[in-house]
PDB file of N, CA and C in Angstrom:
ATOM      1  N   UNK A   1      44.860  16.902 145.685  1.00  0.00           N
ATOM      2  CA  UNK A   1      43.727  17.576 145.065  1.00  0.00           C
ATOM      3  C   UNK A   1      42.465  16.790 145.381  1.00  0.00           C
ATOM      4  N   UNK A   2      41.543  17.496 145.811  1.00  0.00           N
ATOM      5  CA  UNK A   2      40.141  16.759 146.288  1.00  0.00           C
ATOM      6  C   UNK A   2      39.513  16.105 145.318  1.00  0.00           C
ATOM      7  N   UNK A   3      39.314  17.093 143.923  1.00  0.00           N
ATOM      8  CA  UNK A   3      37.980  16.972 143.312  1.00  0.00           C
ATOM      9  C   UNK A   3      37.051  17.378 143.581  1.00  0.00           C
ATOM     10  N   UNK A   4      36.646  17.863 144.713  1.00  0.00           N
ATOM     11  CA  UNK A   4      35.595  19.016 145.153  1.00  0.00           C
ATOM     12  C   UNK A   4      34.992  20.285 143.804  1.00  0.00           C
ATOM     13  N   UNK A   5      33.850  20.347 143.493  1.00  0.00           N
ATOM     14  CA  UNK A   5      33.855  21.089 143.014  1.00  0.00           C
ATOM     15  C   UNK A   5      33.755  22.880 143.544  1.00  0.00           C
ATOM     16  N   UNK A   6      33.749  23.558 143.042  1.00  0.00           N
ATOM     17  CA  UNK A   6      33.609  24.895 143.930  1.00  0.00           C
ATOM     18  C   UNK A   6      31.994  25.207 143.960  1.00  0.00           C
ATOM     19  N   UNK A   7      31.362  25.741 144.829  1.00  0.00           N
ATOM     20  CA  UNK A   7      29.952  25.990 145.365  1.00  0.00           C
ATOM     21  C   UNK A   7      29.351  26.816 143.890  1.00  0.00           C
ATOM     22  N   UNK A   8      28.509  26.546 143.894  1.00  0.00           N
ATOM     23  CA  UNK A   8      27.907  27.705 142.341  1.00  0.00           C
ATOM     24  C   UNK A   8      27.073  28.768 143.053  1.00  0.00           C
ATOM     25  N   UNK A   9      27.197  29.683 142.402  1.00  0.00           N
ATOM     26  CA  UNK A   9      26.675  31.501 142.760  1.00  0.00           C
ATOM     27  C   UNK A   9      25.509  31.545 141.780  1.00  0.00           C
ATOM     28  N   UNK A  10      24.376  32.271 142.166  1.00  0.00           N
ATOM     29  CA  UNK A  10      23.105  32.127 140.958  1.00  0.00           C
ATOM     30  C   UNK A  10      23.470  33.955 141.102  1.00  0.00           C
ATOM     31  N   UNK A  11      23.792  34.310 139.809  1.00  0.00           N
ATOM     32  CA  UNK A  11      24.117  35.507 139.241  1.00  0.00           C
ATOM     33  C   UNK A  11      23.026  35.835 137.995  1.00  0.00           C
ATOM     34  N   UNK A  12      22.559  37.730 138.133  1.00  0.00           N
ATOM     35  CA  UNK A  12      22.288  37.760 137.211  1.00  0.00           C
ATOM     36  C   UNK A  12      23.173  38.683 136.375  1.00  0.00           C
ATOM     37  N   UNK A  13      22.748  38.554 135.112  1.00  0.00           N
ATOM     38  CA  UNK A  13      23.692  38.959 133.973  1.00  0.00           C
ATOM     39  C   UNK A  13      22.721  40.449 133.834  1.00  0.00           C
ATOM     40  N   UNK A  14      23.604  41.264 132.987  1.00  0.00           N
ATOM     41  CA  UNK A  14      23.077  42.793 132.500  1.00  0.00           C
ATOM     42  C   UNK A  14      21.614  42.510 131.516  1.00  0.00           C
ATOM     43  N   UNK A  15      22.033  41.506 130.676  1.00  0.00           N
ATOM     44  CA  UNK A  15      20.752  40.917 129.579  1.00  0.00           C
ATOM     45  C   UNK A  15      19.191  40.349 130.202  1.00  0.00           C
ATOM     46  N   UNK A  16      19.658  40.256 131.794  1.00  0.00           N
ATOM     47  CA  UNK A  16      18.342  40.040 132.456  1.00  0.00           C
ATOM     48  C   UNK A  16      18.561  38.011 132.369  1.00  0.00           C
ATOM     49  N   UNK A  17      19.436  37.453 132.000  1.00  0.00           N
ATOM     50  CA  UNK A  17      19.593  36.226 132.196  1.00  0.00           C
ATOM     51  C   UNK A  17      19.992  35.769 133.557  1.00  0.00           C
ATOM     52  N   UNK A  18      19.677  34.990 133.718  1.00  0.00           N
ATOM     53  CA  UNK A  18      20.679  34.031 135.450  1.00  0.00           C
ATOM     54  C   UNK A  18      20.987  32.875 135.155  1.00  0.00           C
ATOM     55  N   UNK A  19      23.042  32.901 135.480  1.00  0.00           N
ATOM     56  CA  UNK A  19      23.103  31.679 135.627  1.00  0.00           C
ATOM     57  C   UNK A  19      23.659  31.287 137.067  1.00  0.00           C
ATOM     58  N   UNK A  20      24.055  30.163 137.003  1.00  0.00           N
ATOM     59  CA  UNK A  20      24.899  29.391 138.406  1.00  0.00           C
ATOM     60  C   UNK A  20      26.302  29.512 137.914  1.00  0.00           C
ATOM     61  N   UNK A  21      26.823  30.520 138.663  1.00  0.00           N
ATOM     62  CA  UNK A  21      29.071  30.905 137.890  1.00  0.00           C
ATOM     63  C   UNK A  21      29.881  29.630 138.790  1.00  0.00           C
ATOM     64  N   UNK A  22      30.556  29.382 137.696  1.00  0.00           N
ATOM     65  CA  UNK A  22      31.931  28.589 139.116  1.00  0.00           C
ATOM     66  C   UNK A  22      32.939  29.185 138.637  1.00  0.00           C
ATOM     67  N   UNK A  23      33.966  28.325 138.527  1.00  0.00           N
ATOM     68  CA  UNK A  23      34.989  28.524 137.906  1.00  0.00           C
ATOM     69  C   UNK A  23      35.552  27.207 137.059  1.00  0.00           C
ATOM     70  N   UNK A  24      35.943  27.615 135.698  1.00  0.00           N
ATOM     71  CA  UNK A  24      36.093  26.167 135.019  1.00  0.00           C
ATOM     72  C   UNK A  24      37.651  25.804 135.511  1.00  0.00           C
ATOM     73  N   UNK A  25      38.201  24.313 134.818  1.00  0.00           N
ATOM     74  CA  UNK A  25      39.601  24.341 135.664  1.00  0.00           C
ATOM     75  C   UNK A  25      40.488  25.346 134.727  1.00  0.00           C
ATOM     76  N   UNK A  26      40.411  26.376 133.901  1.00  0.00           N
ATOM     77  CA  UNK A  26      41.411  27.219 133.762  1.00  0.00           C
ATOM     78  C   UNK A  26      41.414  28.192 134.944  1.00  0.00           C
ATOM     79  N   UNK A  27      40.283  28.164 135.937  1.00  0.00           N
ATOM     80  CA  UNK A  27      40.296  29.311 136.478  1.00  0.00           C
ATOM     81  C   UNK A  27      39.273  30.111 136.444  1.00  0.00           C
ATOM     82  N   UNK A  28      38.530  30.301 134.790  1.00  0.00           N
ATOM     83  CA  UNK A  28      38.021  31.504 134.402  1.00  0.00           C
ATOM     84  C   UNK A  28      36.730  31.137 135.038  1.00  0.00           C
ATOM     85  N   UNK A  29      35.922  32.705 135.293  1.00  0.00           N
ATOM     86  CA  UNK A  29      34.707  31.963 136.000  1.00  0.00           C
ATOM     87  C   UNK A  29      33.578  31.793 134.373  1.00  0.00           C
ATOM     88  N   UNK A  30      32.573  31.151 134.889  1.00  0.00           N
ATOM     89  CA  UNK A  30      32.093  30.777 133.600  1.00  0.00           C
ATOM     90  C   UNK A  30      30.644  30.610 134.468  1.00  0.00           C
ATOM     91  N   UNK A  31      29.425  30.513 133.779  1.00  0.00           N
ATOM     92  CA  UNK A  31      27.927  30.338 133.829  1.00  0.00           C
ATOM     93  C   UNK A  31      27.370  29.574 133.042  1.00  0.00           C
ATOM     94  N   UNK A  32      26.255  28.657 133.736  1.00  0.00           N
ATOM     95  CA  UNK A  32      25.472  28.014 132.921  1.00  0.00           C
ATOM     96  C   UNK A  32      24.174  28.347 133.289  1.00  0.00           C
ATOM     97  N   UNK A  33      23.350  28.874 131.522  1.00  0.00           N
ATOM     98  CA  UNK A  33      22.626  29.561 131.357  1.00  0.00           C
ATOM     99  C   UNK A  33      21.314  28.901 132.132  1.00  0.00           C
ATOM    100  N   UNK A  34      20.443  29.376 133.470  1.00  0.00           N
ATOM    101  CA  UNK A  34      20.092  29.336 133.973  1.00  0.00           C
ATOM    102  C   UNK A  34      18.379  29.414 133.477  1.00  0.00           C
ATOM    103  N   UNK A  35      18.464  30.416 133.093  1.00  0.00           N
ATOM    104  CA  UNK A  35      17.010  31.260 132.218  1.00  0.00           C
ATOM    105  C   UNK A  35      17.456  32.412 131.531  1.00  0.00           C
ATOM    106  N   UNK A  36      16.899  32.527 130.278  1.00  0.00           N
ATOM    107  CA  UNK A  36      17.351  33.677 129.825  1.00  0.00           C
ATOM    108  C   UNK A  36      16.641  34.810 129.626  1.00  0.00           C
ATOM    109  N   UNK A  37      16.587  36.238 129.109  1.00  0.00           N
ATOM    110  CA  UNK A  37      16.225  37.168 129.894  1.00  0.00           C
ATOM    111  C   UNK A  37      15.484  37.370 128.747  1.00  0.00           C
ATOM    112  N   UNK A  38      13.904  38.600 129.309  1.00  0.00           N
ATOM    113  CA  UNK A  38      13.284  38.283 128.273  1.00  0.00           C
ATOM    114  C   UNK A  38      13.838  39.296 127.199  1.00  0.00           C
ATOM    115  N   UNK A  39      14.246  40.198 127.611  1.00  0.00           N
ATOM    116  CA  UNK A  39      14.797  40.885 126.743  1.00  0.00           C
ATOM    117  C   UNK A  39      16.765  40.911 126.104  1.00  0.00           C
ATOM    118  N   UNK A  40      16.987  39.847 126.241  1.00  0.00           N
ATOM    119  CA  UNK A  40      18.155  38.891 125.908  1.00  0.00           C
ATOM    120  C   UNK A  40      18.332  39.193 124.289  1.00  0.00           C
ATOM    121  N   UNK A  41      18.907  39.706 123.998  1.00  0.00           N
ATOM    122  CA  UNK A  41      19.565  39.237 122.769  1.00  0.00           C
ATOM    123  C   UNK A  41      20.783  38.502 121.970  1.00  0.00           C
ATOM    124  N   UNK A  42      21.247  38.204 123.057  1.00  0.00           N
ATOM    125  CA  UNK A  42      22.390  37.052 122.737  1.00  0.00           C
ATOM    126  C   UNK A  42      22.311  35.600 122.741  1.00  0.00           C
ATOM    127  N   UNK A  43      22.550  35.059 121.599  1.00  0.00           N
ATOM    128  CA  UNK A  43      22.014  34.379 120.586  1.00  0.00           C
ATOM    129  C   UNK A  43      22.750  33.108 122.034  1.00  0.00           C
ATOM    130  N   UNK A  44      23.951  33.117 122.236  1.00  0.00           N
ATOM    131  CA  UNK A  44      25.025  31.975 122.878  1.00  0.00           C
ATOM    132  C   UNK A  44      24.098  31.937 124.504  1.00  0.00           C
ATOM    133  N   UNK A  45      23.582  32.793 124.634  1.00  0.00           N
ATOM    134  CA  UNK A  45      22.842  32.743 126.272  1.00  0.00           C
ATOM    135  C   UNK A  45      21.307  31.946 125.636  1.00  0.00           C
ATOM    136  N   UNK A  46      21.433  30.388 125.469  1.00  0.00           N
ATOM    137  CA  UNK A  46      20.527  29.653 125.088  1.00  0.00           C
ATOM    138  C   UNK A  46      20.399  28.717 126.643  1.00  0.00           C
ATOM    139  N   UNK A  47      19.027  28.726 127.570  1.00  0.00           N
ATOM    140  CA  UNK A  47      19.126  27.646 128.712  1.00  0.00           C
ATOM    141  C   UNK A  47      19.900  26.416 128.140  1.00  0.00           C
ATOM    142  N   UNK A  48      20.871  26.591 129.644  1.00  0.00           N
ATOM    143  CA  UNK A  48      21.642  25.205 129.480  1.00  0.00           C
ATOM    144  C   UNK A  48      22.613  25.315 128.928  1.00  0.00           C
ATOM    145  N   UNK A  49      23.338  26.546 128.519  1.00  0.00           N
ATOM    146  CA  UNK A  49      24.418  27.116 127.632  1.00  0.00           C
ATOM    147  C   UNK A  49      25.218  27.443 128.659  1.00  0.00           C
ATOM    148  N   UNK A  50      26.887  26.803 128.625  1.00  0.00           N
ATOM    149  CA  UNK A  50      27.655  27.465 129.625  1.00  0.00           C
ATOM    150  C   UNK A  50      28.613  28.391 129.116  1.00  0.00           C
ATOM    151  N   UNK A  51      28.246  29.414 129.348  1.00  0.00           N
ATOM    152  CA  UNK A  51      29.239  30.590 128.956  1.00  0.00           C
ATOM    153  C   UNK A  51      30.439  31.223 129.525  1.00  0.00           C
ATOM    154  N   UNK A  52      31.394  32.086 129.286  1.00  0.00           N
ATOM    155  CA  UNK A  52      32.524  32.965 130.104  1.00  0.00           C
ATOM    156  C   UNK A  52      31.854  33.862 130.451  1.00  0.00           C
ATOM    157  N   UNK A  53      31.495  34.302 131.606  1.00  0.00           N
ATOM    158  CA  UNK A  53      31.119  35.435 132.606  1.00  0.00           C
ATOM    159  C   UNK A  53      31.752  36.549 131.750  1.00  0.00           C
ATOM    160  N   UNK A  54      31.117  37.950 131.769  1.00  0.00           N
ATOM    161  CA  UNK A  54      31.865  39.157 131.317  1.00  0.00           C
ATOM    162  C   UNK A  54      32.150  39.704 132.821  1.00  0.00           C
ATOM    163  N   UNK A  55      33.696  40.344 131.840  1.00  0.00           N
ATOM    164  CA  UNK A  55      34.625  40.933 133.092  1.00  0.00           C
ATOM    165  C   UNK A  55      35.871  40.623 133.101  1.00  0.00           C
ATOM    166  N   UNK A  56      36.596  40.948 134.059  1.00  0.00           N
ATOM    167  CA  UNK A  56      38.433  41.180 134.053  1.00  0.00           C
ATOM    168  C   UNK A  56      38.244  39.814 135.387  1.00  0.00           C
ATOM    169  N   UNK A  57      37.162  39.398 135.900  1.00  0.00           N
ATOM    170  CA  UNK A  57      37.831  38.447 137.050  1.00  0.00           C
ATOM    171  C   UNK A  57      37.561  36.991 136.507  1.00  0.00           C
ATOM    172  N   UNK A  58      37.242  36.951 134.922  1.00  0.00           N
ATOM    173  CA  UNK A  58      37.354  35.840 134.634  1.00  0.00           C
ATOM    174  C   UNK A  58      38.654  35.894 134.006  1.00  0.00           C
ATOM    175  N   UNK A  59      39.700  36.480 133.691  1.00  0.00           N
ATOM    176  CA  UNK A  59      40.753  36.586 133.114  1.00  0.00           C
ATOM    177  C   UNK A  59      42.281  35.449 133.389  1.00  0.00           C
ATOM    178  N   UNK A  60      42.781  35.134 133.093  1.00  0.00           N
ATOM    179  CA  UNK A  60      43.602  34.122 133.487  1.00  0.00           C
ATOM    180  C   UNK A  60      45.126  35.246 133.944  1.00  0.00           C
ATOM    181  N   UNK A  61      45.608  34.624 134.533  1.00  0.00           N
ATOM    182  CA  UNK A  61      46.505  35.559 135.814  1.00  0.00           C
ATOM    183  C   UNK A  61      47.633  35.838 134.818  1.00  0.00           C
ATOM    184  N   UNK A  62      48.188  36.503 134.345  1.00  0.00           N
ATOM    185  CA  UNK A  62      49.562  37.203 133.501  1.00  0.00           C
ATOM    186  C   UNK A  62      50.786  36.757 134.421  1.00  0.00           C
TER     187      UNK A  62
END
């Protein structure tokens, strides 16, 4: 195992936020809150907040 981390993606979110996604080591992809949007209402999308991405491809494999 390297330790390499995986490259970060600057994504924006539906709320008008952007973060940088990787993947944490469960797998799941996850974001850290980049800027948040001005019309944002989610309280957890605070800059500098790393969150779980919404969606089925952050999901852990069955």
């Amino acid at each position: 195992m390297s330790g390499a981390k995986e490259p970060q993606e600057r994504k924006a979110l539906a709320c008008g936020c952007q973060v940088d996604a990787t993947r944490d080591f469960l797998g799941r992809v996850v974001g850290k809150v980049i800027t948040k949007g001005e019309t944002c209402t989610q309280a957890l999308h605070s800059t500098g907040a790393v969150i779980v991405m919404p969606g089925r491809e952050h999901a852990r494999p069955e």
